[in-house]
C-alpha atoms as a PDB file:
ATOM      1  CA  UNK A   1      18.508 -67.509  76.427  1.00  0.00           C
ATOM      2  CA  UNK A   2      20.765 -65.989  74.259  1.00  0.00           C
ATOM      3  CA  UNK A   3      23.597 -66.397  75.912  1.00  0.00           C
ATOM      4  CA  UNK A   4      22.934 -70.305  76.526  1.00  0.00           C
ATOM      5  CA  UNK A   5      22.862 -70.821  72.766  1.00  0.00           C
ATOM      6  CA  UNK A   6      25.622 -68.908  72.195  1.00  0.00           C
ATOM      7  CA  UNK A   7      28.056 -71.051  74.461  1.00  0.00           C
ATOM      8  CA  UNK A   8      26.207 -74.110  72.967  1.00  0.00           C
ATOM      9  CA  UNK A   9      26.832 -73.663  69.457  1.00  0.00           C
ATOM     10  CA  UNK A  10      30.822 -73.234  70.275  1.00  0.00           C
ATOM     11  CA  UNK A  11      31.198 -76.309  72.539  1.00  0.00           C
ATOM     12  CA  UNK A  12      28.866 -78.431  70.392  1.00  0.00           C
ATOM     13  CA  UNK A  13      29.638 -78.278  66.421  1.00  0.00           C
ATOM     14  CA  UNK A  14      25.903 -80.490  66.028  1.00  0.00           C
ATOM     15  CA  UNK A  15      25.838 -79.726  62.108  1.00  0.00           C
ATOM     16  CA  UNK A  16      26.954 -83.194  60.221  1.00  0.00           C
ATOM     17  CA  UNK A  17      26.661 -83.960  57.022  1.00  0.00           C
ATOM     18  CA  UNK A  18      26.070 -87.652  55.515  1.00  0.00           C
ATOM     19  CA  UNK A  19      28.220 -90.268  57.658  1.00  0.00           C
ATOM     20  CA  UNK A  20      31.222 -91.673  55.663  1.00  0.00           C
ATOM     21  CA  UNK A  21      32.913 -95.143  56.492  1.00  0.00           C
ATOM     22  CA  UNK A  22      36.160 -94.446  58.021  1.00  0.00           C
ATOM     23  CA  UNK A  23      39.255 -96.216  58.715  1.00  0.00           C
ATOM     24  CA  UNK A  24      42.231 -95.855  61.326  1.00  0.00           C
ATOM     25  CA  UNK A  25      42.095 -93.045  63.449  1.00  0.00           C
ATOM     26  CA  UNK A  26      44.456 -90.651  63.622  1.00  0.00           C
ATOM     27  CA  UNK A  27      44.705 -86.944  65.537  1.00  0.00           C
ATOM     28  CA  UNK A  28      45.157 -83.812  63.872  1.00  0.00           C
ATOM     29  CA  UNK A  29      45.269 -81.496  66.949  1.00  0.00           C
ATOM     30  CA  UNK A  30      43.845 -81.283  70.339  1.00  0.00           C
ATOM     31  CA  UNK A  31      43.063 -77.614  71.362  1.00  0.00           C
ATOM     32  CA  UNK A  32      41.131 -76.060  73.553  1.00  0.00           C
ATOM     33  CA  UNK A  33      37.435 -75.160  72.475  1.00  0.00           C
ATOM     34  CA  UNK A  34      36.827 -71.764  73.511  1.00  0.00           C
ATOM     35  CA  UNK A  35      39.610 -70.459  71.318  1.00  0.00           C
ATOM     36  CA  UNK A  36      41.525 -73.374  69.608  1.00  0.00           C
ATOM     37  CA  UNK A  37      44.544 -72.380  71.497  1.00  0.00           C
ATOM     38  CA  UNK A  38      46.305 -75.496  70.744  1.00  0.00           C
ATOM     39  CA  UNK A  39      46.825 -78.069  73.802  1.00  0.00           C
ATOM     40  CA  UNK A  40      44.537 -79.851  76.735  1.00  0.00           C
ATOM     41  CA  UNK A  41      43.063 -77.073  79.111  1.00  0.00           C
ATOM     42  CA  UNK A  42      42.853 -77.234  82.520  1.00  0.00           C
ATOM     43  CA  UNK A  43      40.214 -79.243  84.472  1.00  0.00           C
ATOM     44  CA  UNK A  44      36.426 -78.701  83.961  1.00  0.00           C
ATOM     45  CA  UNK A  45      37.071 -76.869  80.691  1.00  0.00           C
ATOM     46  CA  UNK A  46      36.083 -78.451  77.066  1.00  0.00           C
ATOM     47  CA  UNK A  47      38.974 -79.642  74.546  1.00  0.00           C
ATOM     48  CA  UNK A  48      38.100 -80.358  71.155  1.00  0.00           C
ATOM     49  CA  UNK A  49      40.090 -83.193  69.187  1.00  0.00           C
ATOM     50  CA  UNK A  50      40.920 -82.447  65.410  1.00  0.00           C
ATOM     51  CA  UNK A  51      40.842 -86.319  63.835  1.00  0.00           C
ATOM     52  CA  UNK A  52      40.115 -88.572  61.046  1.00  0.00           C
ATOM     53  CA  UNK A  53      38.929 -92.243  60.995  1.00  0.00           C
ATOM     54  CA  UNK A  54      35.565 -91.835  62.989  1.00  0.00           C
ATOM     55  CA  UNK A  55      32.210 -93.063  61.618  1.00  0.00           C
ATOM     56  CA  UNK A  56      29.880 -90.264  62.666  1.00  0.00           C
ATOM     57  CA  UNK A  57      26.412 -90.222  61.545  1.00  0.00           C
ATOM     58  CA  UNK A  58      23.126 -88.402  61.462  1.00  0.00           C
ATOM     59  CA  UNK A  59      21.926 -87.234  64.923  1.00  0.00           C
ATOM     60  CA  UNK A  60      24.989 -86.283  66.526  1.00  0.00           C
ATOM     61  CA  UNK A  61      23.728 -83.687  68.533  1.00  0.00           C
ATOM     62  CA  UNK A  62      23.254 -83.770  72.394  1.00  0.00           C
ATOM     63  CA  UNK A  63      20.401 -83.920  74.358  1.00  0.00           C
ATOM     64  CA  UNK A  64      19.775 -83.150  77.890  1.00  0.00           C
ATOM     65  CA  UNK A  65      21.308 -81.200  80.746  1.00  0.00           C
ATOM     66  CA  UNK A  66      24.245 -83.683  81.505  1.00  0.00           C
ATOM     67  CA  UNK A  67      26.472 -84.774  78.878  1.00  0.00           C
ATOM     68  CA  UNK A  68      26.991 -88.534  77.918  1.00  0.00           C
ATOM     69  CA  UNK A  69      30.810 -90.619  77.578  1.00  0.00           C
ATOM     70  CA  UNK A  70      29.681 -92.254  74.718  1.00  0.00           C
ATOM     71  CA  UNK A  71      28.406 -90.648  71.605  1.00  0.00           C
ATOM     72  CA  UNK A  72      28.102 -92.915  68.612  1.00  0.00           C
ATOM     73  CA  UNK A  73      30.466 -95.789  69.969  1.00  0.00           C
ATOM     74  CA  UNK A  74      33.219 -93.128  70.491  1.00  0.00           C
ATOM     75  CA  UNK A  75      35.053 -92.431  73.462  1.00  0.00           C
ATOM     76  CA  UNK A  76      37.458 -90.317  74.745  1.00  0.00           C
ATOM     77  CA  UNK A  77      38.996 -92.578  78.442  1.00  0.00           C
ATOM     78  CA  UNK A  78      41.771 -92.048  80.744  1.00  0.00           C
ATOM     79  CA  UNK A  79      44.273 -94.795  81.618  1.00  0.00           C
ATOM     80  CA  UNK A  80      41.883 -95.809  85.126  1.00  0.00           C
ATOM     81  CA  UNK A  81      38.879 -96.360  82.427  1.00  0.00           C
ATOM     82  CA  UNK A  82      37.453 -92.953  83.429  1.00  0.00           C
ATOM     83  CA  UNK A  83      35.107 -91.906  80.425  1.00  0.00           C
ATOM     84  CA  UNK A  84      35.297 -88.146  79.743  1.00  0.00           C
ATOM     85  CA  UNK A  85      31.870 -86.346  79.077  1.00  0.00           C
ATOM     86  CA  UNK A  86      31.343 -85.458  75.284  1.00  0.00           C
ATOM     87  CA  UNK A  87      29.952 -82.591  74.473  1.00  0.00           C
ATOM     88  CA  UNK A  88      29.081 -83.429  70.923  1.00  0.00           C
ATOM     89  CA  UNK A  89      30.767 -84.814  67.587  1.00  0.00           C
ATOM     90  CA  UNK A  90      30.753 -83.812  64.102  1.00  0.00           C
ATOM     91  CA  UNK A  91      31.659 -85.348  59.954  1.00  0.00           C
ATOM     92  CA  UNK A  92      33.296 -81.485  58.711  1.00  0.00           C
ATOM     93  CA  UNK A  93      33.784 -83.911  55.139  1.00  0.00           C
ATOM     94  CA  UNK A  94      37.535 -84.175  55.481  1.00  0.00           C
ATOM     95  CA  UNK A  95      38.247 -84.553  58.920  1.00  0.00           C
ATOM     96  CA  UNK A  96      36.110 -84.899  61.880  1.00  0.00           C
ATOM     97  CA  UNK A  97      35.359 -83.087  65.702  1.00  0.00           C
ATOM     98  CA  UNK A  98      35.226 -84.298  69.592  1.00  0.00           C
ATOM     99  CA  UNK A  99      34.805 -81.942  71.908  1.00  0.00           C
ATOM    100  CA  UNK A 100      34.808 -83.295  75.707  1.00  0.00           C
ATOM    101  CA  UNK A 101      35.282 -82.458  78.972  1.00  0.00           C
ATOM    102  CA  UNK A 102      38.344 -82.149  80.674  1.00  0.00           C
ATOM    103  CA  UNK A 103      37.333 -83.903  83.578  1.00  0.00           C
ATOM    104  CA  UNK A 104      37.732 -81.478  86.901  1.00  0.00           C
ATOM    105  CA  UNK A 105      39.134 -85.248  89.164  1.00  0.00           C
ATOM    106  CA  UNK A 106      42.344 -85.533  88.908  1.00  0.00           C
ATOM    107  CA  UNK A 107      42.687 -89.346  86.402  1.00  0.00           C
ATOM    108  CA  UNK A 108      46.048 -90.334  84.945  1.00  0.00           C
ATOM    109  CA  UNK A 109      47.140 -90.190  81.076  1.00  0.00           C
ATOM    110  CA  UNK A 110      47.403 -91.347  78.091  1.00  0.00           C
ATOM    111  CA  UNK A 111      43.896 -90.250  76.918  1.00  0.00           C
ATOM    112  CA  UNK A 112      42.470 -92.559  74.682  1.00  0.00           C
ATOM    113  CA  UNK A 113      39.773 -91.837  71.630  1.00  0.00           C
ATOM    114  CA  UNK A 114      38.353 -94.874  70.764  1.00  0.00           C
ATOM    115  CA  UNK A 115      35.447 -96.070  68.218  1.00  0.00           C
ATOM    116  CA  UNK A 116      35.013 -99.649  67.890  1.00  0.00           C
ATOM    117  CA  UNK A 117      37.786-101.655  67.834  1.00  0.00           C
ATOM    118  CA  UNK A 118      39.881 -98.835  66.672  1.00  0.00           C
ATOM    119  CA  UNK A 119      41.646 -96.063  69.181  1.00  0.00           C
ATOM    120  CA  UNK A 120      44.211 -93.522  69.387  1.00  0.00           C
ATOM    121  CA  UNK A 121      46.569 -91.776  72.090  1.00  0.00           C
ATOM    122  CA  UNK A 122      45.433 -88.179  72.390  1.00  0.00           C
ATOM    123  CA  UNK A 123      48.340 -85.618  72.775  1.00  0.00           C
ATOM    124  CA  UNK A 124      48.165 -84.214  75.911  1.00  0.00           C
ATOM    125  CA  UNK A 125      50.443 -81.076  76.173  1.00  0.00           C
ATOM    126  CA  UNK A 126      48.780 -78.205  78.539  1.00  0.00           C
ATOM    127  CA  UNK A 127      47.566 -75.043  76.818  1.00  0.00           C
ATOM    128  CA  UNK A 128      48.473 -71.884  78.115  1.00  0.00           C
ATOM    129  CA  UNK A 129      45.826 -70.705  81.484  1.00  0.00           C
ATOM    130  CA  UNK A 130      43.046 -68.475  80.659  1.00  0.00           C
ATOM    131  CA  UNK A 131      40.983 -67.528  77.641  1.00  0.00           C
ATOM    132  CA  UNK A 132      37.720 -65.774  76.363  1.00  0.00           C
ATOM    133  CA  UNK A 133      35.167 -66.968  74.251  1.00  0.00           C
ATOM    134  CA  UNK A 134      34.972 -65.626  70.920  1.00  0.00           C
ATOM    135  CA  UNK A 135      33.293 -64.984  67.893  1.00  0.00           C
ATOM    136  CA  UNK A 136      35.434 -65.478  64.459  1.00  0.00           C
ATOM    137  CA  UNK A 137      36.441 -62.223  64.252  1.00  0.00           C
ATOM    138  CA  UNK A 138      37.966 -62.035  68.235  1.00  0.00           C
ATOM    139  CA  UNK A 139      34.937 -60.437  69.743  1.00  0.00           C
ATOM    140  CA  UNK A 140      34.643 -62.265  73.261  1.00  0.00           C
ATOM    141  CA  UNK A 141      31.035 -63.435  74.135  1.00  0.00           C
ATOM    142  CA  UNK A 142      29.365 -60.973  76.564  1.00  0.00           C
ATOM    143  CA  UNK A 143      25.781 -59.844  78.214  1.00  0.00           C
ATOM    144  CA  UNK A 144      24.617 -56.844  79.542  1.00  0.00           C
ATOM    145  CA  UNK A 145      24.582 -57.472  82.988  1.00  0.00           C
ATOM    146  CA  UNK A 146      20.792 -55.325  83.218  1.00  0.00           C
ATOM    147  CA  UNK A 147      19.185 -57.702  81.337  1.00  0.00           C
ATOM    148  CA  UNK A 148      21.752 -60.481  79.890  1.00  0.00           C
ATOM    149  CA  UNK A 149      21.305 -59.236  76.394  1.00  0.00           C
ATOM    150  CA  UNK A 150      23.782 -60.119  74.512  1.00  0.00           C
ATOM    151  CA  UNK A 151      26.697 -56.943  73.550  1.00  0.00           C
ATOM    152  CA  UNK A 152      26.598 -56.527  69.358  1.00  0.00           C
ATOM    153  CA  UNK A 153      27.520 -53.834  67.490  1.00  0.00           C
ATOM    154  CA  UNK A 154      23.993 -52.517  67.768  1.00  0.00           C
ATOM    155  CA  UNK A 155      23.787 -52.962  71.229  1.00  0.00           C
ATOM    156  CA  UNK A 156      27.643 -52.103  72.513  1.00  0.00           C
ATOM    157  CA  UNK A 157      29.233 -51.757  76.046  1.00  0.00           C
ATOM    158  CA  UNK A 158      28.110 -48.396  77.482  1.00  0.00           C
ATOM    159  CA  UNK A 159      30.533 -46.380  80.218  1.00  0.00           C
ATOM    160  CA  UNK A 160      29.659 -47.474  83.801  1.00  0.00           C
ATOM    161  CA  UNK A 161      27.774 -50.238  83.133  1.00  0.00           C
ATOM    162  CA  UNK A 162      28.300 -54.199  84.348  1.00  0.00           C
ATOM    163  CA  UNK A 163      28.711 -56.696  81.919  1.00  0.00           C
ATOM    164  CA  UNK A 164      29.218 -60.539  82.103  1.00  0.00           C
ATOM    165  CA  UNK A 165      31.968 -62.351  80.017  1.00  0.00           C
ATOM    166  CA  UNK A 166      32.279 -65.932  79.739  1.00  0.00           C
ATOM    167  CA  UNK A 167      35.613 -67.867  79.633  1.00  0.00           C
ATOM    168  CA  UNK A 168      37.420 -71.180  79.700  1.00  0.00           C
ATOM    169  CA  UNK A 169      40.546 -73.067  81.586  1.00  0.00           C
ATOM    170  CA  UNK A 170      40.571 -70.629  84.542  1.00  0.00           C
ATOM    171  CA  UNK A 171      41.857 -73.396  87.219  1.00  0.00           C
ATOM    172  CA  UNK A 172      40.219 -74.645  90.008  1.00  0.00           C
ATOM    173  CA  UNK A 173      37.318 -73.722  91.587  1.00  0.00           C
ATOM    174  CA  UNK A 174      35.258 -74.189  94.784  1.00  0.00           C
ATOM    175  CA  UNK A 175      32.706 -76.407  94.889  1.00  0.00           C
ATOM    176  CA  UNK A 176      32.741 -77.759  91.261  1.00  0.00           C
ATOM    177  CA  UNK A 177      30.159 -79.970  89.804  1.00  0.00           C
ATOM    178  CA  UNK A 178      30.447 -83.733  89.047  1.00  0.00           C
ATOM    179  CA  UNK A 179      32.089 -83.437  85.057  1.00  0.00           C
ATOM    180  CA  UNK A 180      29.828 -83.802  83.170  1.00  0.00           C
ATOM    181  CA  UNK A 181      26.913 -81.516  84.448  1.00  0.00           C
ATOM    182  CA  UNK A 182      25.855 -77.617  84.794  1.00  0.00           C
ATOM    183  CA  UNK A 183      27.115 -75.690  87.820  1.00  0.00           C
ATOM    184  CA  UNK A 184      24.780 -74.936  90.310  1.00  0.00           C
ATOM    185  CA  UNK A 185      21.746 -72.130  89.992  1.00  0.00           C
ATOM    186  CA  UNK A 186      21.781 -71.436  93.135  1.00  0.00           C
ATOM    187  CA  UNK A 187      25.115 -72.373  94.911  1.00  0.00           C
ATOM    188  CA  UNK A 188      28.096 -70.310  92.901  1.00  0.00           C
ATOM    189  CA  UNK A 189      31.992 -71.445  92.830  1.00  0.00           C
ATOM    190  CA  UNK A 190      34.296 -68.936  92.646  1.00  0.00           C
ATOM    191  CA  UNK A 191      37.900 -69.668  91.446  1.00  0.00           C
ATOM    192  CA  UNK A 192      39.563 -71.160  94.220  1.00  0.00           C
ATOM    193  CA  UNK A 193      43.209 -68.724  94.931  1.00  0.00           C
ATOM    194  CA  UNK A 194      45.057 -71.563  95.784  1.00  0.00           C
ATOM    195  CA  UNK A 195      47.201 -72.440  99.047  1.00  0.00           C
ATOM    196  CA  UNK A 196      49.925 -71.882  99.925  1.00  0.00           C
ATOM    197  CA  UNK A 197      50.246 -68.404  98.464  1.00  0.00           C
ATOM    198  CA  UNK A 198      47.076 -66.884  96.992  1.00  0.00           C
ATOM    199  CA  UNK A 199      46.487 -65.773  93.767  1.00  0.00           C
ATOM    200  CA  UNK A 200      45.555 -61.962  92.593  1.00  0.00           C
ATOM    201  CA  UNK A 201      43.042 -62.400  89.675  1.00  0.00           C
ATOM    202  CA  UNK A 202      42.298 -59.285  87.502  1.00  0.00           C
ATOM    203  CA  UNK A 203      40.547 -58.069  84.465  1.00  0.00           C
ATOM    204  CA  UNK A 204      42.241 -55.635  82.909  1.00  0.00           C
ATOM    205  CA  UNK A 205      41.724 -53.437  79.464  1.00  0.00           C
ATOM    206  CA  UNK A 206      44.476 -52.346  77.576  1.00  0.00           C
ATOM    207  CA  UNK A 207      45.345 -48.752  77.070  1.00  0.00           C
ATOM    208  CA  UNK A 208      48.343 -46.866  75.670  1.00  0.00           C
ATOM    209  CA  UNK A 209      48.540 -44.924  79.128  1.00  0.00           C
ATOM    210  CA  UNK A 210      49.115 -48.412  80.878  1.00  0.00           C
ATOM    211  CA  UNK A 211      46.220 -50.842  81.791  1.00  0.00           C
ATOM    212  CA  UNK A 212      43.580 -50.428  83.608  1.00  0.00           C
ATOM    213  CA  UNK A 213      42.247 -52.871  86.007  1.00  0.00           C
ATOM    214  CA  UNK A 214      38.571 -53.269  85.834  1.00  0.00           C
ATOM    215  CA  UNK A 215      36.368 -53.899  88.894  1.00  0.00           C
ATOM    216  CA  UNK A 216      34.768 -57.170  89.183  1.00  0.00           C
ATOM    217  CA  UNK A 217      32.344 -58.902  92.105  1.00  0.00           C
ATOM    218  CA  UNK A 218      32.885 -62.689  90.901  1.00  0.00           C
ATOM    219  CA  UNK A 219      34.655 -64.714  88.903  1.00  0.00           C
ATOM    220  CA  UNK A 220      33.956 -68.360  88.500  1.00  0.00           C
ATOM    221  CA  UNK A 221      31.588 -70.918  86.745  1.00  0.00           C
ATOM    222  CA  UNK A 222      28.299 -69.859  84.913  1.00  0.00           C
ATOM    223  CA  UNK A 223      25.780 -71.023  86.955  1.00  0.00           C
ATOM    224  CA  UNK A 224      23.871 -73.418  84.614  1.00  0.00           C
ATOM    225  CA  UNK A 225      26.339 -73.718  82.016  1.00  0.00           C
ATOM    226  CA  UNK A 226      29.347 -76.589  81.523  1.00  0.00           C
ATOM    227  CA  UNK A 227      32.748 -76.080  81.388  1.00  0.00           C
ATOM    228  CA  UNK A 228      32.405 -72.238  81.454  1.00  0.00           C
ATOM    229  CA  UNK A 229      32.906 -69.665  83.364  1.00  0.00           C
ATOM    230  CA  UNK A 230      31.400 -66.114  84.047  1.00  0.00           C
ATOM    231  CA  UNK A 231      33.709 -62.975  84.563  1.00  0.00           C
ATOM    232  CA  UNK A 232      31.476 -60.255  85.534  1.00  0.00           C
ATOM    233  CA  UNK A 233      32.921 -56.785  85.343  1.00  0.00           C
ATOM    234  CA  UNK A 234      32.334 -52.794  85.248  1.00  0.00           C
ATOM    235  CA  UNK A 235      32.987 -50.573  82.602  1.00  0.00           C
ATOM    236  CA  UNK A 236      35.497 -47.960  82.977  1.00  0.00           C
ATOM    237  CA  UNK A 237      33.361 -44.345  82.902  1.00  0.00           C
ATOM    238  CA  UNK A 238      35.681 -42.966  80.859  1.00  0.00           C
ATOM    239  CA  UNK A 239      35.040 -45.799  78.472  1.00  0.00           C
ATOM    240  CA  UNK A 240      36.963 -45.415  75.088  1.00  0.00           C
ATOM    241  CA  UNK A 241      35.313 -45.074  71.625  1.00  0.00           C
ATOM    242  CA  UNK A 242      35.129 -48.221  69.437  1.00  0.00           C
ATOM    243  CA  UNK A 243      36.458 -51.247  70.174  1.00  0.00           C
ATOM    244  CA  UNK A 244      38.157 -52.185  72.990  1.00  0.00           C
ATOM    245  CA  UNK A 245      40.514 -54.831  73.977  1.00  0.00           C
ATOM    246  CA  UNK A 246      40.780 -57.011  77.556  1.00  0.00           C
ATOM    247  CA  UNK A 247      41.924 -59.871  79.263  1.00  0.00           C
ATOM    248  CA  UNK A 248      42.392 -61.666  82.180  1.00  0.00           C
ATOM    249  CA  UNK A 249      45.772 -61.881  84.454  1.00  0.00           C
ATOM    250  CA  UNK A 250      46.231 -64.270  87.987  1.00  0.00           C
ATOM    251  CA  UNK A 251      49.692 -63.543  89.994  1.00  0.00           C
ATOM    252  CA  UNK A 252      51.649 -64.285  93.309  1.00  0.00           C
ATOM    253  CA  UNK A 253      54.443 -63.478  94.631  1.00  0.00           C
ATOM    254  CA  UNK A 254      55.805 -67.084  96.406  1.00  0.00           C
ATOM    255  CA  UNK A 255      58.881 -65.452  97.712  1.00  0.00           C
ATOM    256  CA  UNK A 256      62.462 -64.562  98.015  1.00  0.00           C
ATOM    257  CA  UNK A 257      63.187 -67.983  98.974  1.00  0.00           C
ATOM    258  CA  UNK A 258      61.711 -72.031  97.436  1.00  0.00           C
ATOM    259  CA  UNK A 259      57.915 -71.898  98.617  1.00  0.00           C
ATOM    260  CA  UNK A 260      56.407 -75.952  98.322  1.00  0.00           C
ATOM    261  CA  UNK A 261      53.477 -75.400  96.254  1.00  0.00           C
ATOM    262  CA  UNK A 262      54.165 -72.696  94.781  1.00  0.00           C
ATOM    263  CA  UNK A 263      57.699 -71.667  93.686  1.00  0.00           C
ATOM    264  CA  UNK A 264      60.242 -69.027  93.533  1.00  0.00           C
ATOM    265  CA  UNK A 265      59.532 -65.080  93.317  1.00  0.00           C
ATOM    266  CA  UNK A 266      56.539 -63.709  91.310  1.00  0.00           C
ATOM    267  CA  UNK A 267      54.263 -66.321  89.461  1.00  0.00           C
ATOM    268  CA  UNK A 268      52.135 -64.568  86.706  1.00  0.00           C
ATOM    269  CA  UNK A 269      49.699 -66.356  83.853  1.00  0.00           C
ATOM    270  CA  UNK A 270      47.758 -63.556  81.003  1.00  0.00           C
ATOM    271  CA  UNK A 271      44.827 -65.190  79.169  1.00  0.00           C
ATOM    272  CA  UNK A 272      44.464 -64.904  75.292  1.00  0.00           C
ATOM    273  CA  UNK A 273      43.015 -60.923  74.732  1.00  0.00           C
ATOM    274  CA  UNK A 274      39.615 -60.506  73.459  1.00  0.00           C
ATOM    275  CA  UNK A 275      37.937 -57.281  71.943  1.00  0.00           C
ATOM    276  CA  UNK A 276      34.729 -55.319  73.513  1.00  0.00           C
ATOM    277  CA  UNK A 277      32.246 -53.462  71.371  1.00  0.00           C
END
């Protein structure tokens, strides 16, 4: 499945090259994994940890449909000795790669990365909500929603049509899965709006004239997948030459007056944009 391998090869960098003995460890940057917006995502989403120090060697990869807490002796725990699931590490020569789990239960800080006797306190500022998977050059990861192929310059977004995006650090959702393993085939979990005020979520595509919402009939996580989630949503009929550029926006308005649980006056959080073909 195209799309499978796709999300794979981002959360999992499985390419090593010949192990190296390491020292201390020490963190370079912790950023999220779907666009190395720097800082921890939200819950259920994969981080990736920038680091040196780890002793990674041959067969790195991972194997199976749920992900392990320990990958090569290293570790990524929470102060209650709650493991995080790993999603794969890598040796890039000069510095190395963790990507993990955010866990979607709520477990208190510091994080630690560990390997062996040595460990490290992983920064744990919150990135911004909402992003897109990419390619390098800002193209967000997308299927035709006909047939799941994947959208490529030979194959582009056509006016009208569905497609299915796929996205990270969206919040909470219902029904999530234990961390660690796919969502559910046949059971889906939409983002949960939140109490005490709901929130509005949108997909929206820039345009010059002001921007236009897009219709959408779910948003949530991939069914099968970890850590992601699937926007699905239609193409405007009057659908732009060329490239095209969208993202994703949540909002509330909590009030005139101090709402518990939510705030003051209007709330509103815009994802990272993303291009179309």
């Amino acid at each position: 499945m195209p799309i499978l391998r796709a999300i794979i090869v981002i959360l999992s960098v499985l390419g090593v090259i010949s192990p190296h003995l390491r020292g201390e460890i020490r963190v370079l940057a912790v950023t999220t994994s779907a666009g190395f917006v720097p800082g921890l995502p939200g819950p259920g989403s994969p981080a990736t940890i920038f680091c040196t120090g780890l002793n990674i060697g041959l067969g790195a990869g991972i194997i199976g449909l749920g992900l392990p807490v320990d990958v090569q002796g290293i570790t990524v725990t929470y102060a209650d000795s709650f493991r995080a699931p790993i999603y794969g590490v890598a040796d890039l020569g000069t510095y190395q790669v963790v990507n993990f789990q955010v866990p979607w239960e709520d477990h208190p800080g510091p994080i630690v990365l560990a390997q062996g006797e040595s460990s490290v306190v992983v920064p744990s500022a919150a990135a911004p909500w909402g992003e897109f998977f990419t390619d390098a050059d800002g193209f967000a990861i997308a299927a035709h929603a006909a047939d799941f192929s994947l959208v490529t310059a030979a194959s582009p977004i056509q006016p009208g049509e569905w497609i299915v995006l796929y996205a990270s650090n969206l919040g909470s959702v219902n029904g999530p899965p234990p961390s660690g393993q796919p969502a559910s085939l046949t059971a889906l979990a939409p983002l949960d709006p939140g109490m005490p005020v709901a929130w509005n979520f949108e997909v929206l595509m820039r345009n010059p004239a002001g921007d236009l919402p897009l219709e959408s009939n779910f948003m949530g996580l991939a069914p099968g997948l970890i850590g992601a989630y699937q926007v699905n949503a239609k193409m405007p009929d009057g659908l732009p030459s060329g490239a095209v550029q969208i993202y994703l926006q949540r909002s509330r308005f909590c009030g005139f007056f101090f709402v518990p649980g939510c705030g003051r006056g209007e709330m509103m959080d815009t994802s990272t944009i993303a291009k179309l073909r």
